[in-house]
PDB file of N, CA and C in Angstrom:
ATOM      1  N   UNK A   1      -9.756  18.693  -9.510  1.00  0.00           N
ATOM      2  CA  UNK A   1      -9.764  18.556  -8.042  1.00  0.00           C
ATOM      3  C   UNK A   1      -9.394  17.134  -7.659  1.00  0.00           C
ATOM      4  N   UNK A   2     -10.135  16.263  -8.536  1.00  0.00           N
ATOM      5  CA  UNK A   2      -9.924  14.868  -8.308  1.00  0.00           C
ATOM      6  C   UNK A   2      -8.066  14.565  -8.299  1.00  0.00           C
ATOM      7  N   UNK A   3      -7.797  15.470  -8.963  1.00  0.00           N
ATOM      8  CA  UNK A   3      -6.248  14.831  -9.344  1.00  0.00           C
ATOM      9  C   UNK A   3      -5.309  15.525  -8.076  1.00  0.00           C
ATOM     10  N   UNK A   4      -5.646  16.477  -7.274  1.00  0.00           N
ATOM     11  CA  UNK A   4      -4.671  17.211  -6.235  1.00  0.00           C
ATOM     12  C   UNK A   4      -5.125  16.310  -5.132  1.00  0.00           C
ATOM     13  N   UNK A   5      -6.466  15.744  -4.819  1.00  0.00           N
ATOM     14  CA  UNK A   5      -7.039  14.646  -3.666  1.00  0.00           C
ATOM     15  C   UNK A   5      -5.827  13.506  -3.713  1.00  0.00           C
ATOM     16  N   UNK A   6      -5.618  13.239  -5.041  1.00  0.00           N
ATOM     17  CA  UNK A   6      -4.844  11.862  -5.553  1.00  0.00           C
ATOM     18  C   UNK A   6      -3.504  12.054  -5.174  1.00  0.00           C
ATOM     19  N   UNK A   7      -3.251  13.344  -5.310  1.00  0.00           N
ATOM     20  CA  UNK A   7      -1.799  13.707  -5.103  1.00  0.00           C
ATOM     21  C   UNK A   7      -1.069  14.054  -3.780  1.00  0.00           C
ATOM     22  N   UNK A   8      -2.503  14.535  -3.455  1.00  0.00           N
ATOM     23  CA  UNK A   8      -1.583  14.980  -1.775  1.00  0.00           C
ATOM     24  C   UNK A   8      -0.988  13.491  -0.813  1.00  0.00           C
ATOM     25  N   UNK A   9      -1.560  12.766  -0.906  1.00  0.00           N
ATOM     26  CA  UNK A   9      -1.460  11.513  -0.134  1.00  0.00           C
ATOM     27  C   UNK A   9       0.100  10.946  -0.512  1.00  0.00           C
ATOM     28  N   UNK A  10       0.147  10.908  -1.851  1.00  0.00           N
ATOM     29  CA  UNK A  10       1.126  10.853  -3.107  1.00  0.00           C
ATOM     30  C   UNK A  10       2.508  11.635  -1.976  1.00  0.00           C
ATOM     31  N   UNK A  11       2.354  12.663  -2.212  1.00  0.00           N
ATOM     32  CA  UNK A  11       3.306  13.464  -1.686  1.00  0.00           C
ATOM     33  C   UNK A  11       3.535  13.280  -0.288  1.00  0.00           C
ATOM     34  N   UNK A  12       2.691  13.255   0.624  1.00  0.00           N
ATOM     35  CA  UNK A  12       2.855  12.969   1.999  1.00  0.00           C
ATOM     36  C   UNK A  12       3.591  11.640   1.945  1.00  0.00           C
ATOM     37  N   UNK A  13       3.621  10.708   1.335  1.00  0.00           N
ATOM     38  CA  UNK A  13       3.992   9.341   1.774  1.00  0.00           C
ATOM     39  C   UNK A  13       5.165   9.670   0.779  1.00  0.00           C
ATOM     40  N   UNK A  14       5.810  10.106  -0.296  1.00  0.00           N
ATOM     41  CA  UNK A  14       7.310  10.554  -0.411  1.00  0.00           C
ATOM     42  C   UNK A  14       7.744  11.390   0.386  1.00  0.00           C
ATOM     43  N   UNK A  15       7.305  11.951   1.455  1.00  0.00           N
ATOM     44  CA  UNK A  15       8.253  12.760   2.336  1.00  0.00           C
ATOM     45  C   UNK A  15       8.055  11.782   3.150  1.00  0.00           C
ATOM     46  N   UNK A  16       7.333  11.224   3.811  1.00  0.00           N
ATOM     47  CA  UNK A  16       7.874   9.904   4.845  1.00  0.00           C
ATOM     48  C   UNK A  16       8.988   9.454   4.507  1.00  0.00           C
ATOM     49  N   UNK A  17       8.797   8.443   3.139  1.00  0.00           N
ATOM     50  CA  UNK A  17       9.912   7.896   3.017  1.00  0.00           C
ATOM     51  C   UNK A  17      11.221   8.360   2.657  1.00  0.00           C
ATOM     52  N   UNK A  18      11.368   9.844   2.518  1.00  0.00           N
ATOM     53  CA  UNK A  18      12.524  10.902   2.676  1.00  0.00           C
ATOM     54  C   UNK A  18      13.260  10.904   4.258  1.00  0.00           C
ATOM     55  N   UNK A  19      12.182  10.951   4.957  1.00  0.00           N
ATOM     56  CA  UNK A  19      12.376  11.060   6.395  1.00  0.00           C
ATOM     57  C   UNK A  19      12.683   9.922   6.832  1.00  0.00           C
ATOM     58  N   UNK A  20      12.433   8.302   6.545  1.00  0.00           N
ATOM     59  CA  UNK A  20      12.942   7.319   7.114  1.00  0.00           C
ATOM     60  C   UNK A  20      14.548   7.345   6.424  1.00  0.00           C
ATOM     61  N   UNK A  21      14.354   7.572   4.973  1.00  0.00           N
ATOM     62  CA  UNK A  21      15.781   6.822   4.397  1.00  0.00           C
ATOM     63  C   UNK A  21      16.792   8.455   5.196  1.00  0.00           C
TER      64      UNK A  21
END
């Protein structure tokens, strides 16, 4: 569980920076 908590944030902030570039 600990490791998908770690990851979602992970993932949200590579689609930001998908969406800026």
């Amino acid at each position: 569980m600990s490791d998908n908590a770690a990851g979602l944030p992970a993932v949200l902030t590579l689609l930001l920076w998908v969406g800026v570039l």
